[in-house]
C-alpha atoms as a PDB file:
ATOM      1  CA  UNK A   1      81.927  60.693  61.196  1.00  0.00           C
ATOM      2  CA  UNK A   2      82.891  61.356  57.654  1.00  0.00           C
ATOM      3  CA  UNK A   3      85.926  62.548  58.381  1.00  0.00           C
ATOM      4  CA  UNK A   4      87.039  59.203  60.176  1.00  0.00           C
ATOM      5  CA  UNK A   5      85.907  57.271  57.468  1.00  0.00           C
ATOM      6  CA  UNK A   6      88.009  59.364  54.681  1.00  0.00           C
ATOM      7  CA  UNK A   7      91.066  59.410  57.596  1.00  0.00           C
ATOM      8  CA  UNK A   8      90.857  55.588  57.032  1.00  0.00           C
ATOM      9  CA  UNK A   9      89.835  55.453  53.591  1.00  0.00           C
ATOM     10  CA  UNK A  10      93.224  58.178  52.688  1.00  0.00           C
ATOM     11  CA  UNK A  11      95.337  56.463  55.158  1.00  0.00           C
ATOM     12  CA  UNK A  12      95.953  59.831  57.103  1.00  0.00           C
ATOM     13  CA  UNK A  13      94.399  62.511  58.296  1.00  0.00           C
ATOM     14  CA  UNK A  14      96.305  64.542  55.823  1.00  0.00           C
ATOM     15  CA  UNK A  15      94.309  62.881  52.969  1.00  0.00           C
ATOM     16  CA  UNK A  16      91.660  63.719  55.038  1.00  0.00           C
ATOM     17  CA  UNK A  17      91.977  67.370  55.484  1.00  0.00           C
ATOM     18  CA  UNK A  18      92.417  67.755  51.554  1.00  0.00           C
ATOM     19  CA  UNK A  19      89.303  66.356  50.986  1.00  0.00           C
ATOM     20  CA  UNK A  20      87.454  68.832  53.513  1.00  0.00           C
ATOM     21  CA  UNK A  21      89.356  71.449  52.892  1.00  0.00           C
ATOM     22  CA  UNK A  22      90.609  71.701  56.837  1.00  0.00           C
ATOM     23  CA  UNK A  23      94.047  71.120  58.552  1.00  0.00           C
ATOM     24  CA  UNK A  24      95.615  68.041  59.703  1.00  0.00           C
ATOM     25  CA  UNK A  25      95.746  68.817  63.071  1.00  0.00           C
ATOM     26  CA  UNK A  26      91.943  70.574  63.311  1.00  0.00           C
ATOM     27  CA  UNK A  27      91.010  67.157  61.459  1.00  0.00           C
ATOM     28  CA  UNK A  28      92.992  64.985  64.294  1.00  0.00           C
ATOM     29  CA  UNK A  29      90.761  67.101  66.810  1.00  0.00           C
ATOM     30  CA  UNK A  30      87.350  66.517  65.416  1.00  0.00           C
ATOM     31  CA  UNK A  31      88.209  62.444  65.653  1.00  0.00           C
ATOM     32  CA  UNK A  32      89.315  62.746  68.647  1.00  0.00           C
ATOM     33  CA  UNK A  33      86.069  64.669  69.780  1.00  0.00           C
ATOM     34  CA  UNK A  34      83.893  61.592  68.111  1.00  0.00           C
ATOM     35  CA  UNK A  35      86.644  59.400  70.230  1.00  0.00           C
ATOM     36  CA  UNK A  36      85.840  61.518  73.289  1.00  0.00           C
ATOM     37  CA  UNK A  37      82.102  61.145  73.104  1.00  0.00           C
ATOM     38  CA  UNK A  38      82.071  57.116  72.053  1.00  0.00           C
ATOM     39  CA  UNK A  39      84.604  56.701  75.430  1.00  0.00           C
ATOM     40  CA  UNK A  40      86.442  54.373  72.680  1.00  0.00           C
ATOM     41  CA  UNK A  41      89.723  54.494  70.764  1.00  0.00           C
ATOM     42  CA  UNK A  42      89.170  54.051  67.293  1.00  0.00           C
ATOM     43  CA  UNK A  43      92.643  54.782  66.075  1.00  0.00           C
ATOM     44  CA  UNK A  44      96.005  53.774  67.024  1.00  0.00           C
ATOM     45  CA  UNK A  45      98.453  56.911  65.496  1.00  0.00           C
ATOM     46  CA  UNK A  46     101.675  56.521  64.283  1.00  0.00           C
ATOM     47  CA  UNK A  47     104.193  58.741  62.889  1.00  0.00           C
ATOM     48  CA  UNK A  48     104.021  56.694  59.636  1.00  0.00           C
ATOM     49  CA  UNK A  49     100.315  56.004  59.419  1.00  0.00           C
ATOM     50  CA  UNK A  50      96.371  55.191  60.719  1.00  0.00           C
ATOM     51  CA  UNK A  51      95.740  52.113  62.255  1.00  0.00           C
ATOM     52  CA  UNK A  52      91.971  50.750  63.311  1.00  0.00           C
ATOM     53  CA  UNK A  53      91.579  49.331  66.839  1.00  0.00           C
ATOM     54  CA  UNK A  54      89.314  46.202  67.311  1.00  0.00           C
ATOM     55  CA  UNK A  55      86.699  48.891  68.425  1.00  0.00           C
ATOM     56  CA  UNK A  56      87.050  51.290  65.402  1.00  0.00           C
ATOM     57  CA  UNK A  57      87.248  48.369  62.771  1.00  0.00           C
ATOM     58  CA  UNK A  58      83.728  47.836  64.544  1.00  0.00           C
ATOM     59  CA  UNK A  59      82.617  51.250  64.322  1.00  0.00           C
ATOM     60  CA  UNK A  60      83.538  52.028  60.819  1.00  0.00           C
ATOM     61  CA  UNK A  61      82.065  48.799  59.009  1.00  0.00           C
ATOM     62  CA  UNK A  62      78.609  50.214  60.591  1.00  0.00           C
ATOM     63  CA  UNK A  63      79.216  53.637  60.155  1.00  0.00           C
ATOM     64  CA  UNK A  64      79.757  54.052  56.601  1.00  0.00           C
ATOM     65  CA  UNK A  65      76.932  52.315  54.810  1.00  0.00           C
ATOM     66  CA  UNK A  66      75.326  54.440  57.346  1.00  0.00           C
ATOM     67  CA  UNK A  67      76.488  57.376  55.898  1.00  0.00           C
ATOM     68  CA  UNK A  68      76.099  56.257  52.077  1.00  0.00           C
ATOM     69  CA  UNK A  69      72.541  55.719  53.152  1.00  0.00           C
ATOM     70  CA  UNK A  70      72.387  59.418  54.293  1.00  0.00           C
ATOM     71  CA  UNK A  71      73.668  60.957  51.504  1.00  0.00           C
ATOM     72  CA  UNK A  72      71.436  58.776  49.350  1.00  0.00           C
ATOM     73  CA  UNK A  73      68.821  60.117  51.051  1.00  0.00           C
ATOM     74  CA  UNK A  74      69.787  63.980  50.987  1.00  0.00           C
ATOM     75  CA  UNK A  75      69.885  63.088  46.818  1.00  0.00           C
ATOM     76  CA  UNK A  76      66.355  62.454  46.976  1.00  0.00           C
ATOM     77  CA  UNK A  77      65.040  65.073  49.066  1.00  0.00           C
ATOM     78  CA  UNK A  78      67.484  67.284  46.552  1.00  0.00           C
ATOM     79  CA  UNK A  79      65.171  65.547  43.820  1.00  0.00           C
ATOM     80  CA  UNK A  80      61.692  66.507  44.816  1.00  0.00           C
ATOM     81  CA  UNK A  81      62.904  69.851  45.079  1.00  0.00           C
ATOM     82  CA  UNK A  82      64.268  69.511  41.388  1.00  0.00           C
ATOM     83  CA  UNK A  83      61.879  67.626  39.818  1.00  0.00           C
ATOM     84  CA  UNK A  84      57.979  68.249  40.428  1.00  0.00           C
ATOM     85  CA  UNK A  85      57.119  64.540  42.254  1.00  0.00           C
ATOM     86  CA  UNK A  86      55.109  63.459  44.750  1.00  0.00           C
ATOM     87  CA  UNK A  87      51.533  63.923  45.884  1.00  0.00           C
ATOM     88  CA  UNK A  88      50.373  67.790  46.339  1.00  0.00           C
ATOM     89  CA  UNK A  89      47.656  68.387  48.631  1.00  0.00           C
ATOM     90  CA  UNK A  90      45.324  70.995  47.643  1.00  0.00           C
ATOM     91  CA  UNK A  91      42.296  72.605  49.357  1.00  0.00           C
ATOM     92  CA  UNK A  92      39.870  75.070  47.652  1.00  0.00           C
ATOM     93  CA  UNK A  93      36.674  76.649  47.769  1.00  0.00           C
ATOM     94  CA  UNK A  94      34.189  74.801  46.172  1.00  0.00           C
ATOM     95  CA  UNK A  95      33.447  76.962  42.955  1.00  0.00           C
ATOM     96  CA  UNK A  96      37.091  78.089  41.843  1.00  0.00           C
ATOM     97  CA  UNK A  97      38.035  73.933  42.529  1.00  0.00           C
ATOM     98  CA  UNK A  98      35.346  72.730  40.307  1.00  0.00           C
ATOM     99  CA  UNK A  99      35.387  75.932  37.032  1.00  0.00           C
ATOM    100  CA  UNK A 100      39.074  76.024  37.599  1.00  0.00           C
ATOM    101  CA  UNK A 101      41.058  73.853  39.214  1.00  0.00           C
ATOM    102  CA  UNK A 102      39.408  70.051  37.970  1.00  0.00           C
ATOM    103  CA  UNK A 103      39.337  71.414  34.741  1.00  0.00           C
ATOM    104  CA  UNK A 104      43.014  72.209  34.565  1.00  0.00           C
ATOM    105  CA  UNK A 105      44.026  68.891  36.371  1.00  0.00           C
ATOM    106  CA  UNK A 106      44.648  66.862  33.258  1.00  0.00           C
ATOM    107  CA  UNK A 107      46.881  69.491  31.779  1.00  0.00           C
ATOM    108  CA  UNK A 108      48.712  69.985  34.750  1.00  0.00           C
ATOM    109  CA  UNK A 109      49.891  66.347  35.278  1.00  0.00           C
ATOM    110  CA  UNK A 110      50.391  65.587  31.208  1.00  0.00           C
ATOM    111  CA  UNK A 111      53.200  68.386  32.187  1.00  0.00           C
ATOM    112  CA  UNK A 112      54.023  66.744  35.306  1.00  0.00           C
ATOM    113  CA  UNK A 113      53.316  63.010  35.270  1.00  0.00           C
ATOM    114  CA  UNK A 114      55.347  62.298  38.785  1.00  0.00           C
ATOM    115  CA  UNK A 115      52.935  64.699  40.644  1.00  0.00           C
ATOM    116  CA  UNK A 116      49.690  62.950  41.950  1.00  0.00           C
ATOM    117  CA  UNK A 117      47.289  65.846  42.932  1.00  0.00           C
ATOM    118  CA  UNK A 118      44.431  65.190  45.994  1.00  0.00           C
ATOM    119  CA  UNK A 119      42.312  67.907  45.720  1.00  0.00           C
ATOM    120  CA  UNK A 120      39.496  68.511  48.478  1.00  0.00           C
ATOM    121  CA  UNK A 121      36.456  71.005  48.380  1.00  0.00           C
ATOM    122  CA  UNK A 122      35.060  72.833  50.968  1.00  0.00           C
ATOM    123  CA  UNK A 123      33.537  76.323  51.948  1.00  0.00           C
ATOM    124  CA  UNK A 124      35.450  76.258  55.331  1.00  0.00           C
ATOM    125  CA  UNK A 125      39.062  77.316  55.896  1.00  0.00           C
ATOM    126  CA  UNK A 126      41.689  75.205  57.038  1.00  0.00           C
ATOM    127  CA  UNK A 127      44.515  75.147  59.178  1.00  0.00           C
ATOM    128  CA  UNK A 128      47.047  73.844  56.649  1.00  0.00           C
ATOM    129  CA  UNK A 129      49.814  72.579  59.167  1.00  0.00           C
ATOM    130  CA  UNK A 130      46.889  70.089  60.961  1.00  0.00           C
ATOM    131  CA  UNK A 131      45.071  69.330  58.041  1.00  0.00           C
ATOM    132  CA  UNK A 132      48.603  68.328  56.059  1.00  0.00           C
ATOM    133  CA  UNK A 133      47.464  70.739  52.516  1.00  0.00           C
ATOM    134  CA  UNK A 134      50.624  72.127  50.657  1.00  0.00           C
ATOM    135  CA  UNK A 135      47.958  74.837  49.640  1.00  0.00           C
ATOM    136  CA  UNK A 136      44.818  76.139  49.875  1.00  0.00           C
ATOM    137  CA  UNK A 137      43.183  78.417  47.714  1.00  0.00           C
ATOM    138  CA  UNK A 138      40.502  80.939  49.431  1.00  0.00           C
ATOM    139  CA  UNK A 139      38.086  83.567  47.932  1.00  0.00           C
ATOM    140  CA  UNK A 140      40.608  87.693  49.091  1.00  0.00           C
ATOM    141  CA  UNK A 141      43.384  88.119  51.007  1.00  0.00           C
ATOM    142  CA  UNK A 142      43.872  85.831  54.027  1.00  0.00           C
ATOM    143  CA  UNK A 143      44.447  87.971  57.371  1.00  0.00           C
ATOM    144  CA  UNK A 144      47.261  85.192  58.708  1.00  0.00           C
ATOM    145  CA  UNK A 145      50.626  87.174  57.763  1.00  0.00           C
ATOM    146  CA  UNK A 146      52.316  84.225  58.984  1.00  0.00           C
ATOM    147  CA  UNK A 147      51.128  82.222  55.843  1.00  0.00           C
ATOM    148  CA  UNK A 148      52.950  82.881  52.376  1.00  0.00           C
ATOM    149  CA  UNK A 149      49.943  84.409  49.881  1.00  0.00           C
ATOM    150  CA  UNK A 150      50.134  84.492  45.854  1.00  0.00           C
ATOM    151  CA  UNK A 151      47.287  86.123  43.799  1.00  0.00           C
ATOM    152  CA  UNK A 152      46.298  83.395  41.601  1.00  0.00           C
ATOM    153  CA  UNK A 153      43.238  84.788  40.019  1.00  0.00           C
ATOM    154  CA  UNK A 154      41.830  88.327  40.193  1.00  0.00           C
ATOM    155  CA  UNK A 155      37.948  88.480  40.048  1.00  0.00           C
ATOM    156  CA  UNK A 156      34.796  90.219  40.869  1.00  0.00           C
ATOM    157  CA  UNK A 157      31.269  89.341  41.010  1.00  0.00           C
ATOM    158  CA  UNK A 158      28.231  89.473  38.690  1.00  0.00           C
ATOM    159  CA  UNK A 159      25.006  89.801  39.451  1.00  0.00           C
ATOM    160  CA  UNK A 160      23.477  86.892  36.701  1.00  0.00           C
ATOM    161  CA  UNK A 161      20.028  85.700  35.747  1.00  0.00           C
ATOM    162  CA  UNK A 162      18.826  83.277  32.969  1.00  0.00           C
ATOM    163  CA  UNK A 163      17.141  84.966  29.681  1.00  0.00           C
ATOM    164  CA  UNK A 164      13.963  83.455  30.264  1.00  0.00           C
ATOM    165  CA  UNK A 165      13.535  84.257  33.922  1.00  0.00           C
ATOM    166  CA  UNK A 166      14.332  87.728  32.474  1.00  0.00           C
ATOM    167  CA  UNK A 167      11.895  87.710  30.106  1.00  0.00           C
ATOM    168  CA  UNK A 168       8.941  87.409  32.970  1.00  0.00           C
ATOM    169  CA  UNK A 169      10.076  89.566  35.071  1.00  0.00           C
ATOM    170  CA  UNK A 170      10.410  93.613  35.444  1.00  0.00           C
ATOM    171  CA  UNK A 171      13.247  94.997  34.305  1.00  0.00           C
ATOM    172  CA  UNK A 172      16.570  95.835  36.440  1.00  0.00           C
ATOM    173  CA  UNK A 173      17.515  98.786  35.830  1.00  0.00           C
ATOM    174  CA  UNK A 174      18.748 100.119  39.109  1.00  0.00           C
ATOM    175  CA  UNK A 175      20.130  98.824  42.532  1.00  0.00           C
ATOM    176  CA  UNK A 176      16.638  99.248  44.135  1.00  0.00           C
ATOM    177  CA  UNK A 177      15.027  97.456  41.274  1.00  0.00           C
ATOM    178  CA  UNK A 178      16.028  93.971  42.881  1.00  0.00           C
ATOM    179  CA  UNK A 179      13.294  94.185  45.709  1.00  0.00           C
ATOM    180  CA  UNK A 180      11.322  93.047  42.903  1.00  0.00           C
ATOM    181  CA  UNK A 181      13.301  89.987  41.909  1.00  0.00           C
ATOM    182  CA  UNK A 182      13.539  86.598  43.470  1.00  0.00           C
ATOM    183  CA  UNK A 183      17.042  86.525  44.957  1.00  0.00           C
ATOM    184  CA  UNK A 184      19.650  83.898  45.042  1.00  0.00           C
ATOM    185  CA  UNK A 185      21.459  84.546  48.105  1.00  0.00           C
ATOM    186  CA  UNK A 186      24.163  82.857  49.291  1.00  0.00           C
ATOM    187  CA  UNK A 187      24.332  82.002  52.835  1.00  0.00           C
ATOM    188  CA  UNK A 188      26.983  83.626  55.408  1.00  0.00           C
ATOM    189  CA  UNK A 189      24.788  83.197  58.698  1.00  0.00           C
ATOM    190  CA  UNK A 190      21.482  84.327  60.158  1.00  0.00           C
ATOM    191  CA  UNK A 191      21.640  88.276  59.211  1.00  0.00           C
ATOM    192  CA  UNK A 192      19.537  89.412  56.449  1.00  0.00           C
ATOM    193  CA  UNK A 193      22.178  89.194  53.371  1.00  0.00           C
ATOM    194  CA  UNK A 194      23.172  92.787  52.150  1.00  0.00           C
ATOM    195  CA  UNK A 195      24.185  92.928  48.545  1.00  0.00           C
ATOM    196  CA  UNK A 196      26.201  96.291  48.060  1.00  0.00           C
ATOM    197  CA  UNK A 197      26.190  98.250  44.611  1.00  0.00           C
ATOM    198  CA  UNK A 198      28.983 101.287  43.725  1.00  0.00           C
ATOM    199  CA  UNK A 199      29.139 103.017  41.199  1.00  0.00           C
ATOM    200  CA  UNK A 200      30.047 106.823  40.018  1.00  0.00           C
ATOM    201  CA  UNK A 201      31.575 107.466  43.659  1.00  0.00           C
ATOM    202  CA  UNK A 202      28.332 106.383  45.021  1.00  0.00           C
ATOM    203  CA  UNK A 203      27.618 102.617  47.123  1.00  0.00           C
ATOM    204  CA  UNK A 204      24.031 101.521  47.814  1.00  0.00           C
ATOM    205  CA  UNK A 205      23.415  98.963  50.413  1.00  0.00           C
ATOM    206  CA  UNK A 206      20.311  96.634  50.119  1.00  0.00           C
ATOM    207  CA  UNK A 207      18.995  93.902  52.637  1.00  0.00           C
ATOM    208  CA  UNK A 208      17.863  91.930  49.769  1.00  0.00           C
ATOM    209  CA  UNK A 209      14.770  89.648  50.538  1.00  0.00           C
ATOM    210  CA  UNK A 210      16.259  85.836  50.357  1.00  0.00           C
ATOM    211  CA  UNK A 211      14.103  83.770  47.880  1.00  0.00           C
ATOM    212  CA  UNK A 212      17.050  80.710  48.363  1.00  0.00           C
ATOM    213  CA  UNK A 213      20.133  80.719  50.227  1.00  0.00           C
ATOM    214  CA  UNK A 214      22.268  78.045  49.885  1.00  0.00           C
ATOM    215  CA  UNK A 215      26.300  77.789  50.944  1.00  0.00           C
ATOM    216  CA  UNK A 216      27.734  76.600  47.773  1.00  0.00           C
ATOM    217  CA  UNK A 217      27.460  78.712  44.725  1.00  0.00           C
ATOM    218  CA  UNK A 218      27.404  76.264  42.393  1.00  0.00           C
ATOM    219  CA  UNK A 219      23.599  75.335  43.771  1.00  0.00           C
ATOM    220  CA  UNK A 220      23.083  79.250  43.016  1.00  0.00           C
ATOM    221  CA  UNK A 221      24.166  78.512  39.452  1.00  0.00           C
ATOM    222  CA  UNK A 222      22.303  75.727  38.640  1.00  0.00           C
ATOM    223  CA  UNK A 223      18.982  78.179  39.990  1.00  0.00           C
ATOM    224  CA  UNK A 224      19.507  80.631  38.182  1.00  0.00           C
ATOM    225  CA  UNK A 225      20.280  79.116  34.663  1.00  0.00           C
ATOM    226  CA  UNK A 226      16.888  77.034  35.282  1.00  0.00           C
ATOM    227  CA  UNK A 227      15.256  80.763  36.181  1.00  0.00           C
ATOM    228  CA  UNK A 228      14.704  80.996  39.861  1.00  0.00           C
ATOM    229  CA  UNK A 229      15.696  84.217  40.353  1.00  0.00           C
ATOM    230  CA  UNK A 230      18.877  86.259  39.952  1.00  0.00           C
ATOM    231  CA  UNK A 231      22.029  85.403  42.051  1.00  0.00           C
ATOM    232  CA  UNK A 232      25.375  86.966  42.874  1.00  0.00           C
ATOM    233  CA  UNK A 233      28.656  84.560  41.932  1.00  0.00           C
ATOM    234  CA  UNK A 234      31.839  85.175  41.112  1.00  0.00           C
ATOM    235  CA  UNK A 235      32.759  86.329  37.372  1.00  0.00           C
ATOM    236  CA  UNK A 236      34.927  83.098  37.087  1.00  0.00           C
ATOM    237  CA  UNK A 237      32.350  80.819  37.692  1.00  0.00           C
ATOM    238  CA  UNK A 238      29.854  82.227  35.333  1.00  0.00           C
ATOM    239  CA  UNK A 239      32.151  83.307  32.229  1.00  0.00           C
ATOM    240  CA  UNK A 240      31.234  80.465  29.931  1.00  0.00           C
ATOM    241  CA  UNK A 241      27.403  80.305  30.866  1.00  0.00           C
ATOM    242  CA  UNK A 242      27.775  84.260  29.961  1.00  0.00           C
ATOM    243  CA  UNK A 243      29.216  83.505  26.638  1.00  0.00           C
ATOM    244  CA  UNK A 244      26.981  81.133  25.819  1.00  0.00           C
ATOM    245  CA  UNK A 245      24.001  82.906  26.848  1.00  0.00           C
ATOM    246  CA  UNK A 246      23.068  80.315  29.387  1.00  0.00           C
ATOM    247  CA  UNK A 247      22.858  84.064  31.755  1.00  0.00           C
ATOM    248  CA  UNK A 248      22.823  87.516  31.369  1.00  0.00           C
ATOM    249  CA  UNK A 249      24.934  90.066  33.657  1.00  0.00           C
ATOM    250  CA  UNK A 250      22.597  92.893  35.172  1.00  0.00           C
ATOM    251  CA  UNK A 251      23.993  96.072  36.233  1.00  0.00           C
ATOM    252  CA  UNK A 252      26.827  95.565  34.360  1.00  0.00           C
ATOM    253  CA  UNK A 253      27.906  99.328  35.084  1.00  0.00           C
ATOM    254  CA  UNK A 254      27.908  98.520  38.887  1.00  0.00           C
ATOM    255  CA  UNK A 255      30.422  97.181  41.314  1.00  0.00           C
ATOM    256  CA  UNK A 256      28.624  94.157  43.109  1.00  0.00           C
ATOM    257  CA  UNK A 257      29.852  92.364  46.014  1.00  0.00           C
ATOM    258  CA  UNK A 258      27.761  90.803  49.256  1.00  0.00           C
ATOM    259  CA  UNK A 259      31.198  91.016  51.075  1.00  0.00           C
ATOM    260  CA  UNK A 260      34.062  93.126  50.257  1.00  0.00           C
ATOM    261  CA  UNK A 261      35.026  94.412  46.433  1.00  0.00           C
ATOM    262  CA  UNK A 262      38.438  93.718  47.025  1.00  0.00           C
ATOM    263  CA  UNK A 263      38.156  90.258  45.162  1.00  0.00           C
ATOM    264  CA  UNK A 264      40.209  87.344  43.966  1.00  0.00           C
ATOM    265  CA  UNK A 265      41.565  83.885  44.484  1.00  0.00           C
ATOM    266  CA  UNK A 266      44.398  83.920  46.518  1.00  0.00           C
ATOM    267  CA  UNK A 267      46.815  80.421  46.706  1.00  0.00           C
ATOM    268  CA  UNK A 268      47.854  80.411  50.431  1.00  0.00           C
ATOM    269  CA  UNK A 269      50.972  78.152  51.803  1.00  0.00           C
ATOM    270  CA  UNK A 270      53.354  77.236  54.630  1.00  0.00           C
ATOM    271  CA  UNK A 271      55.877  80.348  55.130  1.00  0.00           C
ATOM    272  CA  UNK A 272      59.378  77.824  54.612  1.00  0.00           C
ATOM    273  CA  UNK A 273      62.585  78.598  53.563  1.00  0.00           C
ATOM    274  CA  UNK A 274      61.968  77.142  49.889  1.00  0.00           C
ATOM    275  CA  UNK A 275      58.497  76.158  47.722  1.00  0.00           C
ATOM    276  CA  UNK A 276      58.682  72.572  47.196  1.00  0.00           C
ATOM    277  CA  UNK A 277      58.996  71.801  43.516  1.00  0.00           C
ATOM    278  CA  UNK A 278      55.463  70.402  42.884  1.00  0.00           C
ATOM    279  CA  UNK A 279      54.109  73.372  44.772  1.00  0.00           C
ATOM    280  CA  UNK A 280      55.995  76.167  42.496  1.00  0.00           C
ATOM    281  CA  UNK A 281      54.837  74.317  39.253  1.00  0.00           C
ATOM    282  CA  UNK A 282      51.101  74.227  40.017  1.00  0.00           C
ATOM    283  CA  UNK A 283      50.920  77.945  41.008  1.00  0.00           C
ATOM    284  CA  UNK A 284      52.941  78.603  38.062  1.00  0.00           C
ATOM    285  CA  UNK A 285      50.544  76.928  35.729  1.00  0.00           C
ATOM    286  CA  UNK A 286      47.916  78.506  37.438  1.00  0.00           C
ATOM    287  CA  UNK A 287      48.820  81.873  37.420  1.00  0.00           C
ATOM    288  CA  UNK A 288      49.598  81.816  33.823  1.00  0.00           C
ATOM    289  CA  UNK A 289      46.446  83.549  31.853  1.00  0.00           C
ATOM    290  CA  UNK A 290      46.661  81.325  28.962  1.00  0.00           C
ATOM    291  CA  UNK A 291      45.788  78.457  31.548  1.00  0.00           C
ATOM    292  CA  UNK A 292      43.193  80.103  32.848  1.00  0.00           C
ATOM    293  CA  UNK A 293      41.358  80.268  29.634  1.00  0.00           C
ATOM    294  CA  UNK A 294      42.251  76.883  28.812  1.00  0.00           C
ATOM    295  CA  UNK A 295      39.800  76.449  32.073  1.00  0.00           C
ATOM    296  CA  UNK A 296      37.296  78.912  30.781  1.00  0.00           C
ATOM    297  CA  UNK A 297      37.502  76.406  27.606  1.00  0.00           C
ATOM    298  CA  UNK A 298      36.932  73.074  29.547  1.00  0.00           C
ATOM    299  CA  UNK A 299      34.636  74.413  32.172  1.00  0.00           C
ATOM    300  CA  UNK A 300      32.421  75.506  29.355  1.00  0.00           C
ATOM    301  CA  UNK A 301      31.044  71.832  28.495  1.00  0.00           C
ATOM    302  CA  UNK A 302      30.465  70.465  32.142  1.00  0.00           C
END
């Protein structure tokens, strides 16, 4: 189609083949393919010059407004890819969305005003081609190969308790010592939750006795600052209330984990040929470690 229109636009298919860097006569056989499959004779060739039948006068008044629409339209699918625009979809985990990501939101689009971010929580997984996410970020390493996978934040967990539930209760000294303790579990399904300690080579596995369970750590937070008992989170999620002295770390020499020790937040995305410009920039500004501590910062006051 475009080379018709520059055929008639250079008077010739020579002009023609200049512009697209073919021959005349392997232009003269693409038009007379798009001739072929119309069943209509859109040029009338002479030794001198082009000529437009009735038909092809027709065709190419539709055709190439049709065509400037196309290319106007490859320019802006060029220009979300160059400029961060549009609205990213973003599903995380509960915790890391509201000590990390919310916090950082108001940086992130002073940098990138065209990007409008919808951010969803949940403790569920999603399947991000149905649900329609550009990314989802999910507590380790995601078994679906077929799924691109960045390391956004590496973490562990603590094992955290307020200073005054401390100061009632025995002192925690040792894995075992928790039996003793009122335990803020959180909840991954009907077994007895197993909090697993390693340290010096060594890993000790304890059903702990459940004082509270909940599904959403942020519940096991809020417990635990207000002295309910000791809880397991994520090292992210408790930095500032650690700082401040809102909670104490126990064990500190021990590995904790009711999972797997192989932590982290890990951003996880559609497996295409290119990341979409508003996708690279937020994982960029993510991943940076100044921005994390800029969430630290901001997370600290809610």
């Amino acid at each position: 189609m475009e080379l018709f229109v520059w055929s008639v636009r250079q008077g010739s298919f020579s002009g023609a083949s200049r512009r697209a860097g073919l021959s005349p006569a392997s232009v003269s056989r693409h038009i007379a393919q798009l001739e072929a499959s119309l069943g209509v004779q859109l040029l009338n060739r002479t030794s001198r010059k082009l000529a437009l039948t009735e038909a092809g006068q027709a065709y190419f008044a539709r055709i190439e407004p049709a065509l400037e629409s196309i290319r106007e339209a490859e320019a802006a699918a060029v220009a979300f890819q160059a400029t961060p625009s549009g609205t990213l979809r973003v599903q995380s985990r509960t915790m890391f969305g509201l000590r990390i990501v919310a916090p950082l939101i108001p940086r992130f689009q002073a940098l990138y005003p065209s990007v409008r971010v919808d951010l969803r929580l949940t403790e569920q997984p999603v399947n991000l081609t149905a649900a329609e996410f550009d990314v989802e970020f999910c507590i380790g390493q995601p078994p679906d190969s077929s799924l691109k996978q960045r390391l956004i934040l590496a973490s562990e967990r603590y094992l955290v308790a307020s200073p005054a539930y401390l100061s009632r209760m025995p002192p925690l000294l040792q894995p075992g010592d928790v039996m003793a303790h009122a335990c803020l579990t959180y909840w991954l399904g009907p077994e007895e939750p197993v909090w697993k300690f390693f340290a010096d080579g060594h890993l000790d596995e304890i059903a702990v006795r459940s004082a509270f369970s909940s599904n959403n750590g942020e519940v096991l937070r809020t417990l635990a600052m207000l002295g309910h008992g000791i809880a397991l989170l994520d090292d992210y999620t408790v930095r500032p209330d650690l700082d401040a002295g809102r909670l104490v770390r126990l064990l500190a020499t021990h590995r904790v984990t009711n999972t797997q020790f192989r932590g982290g937040i890990y951003a996880v995305y559609h497996n295409s040929g290119f990341v979409p410009a508003k996708l690279q920039a937020f994982l960029d500004f993510l991943s940076a470690k100044s921005t994390i501590q800029l969430a630290y910062a901001a997370s600290a006051s809610l």
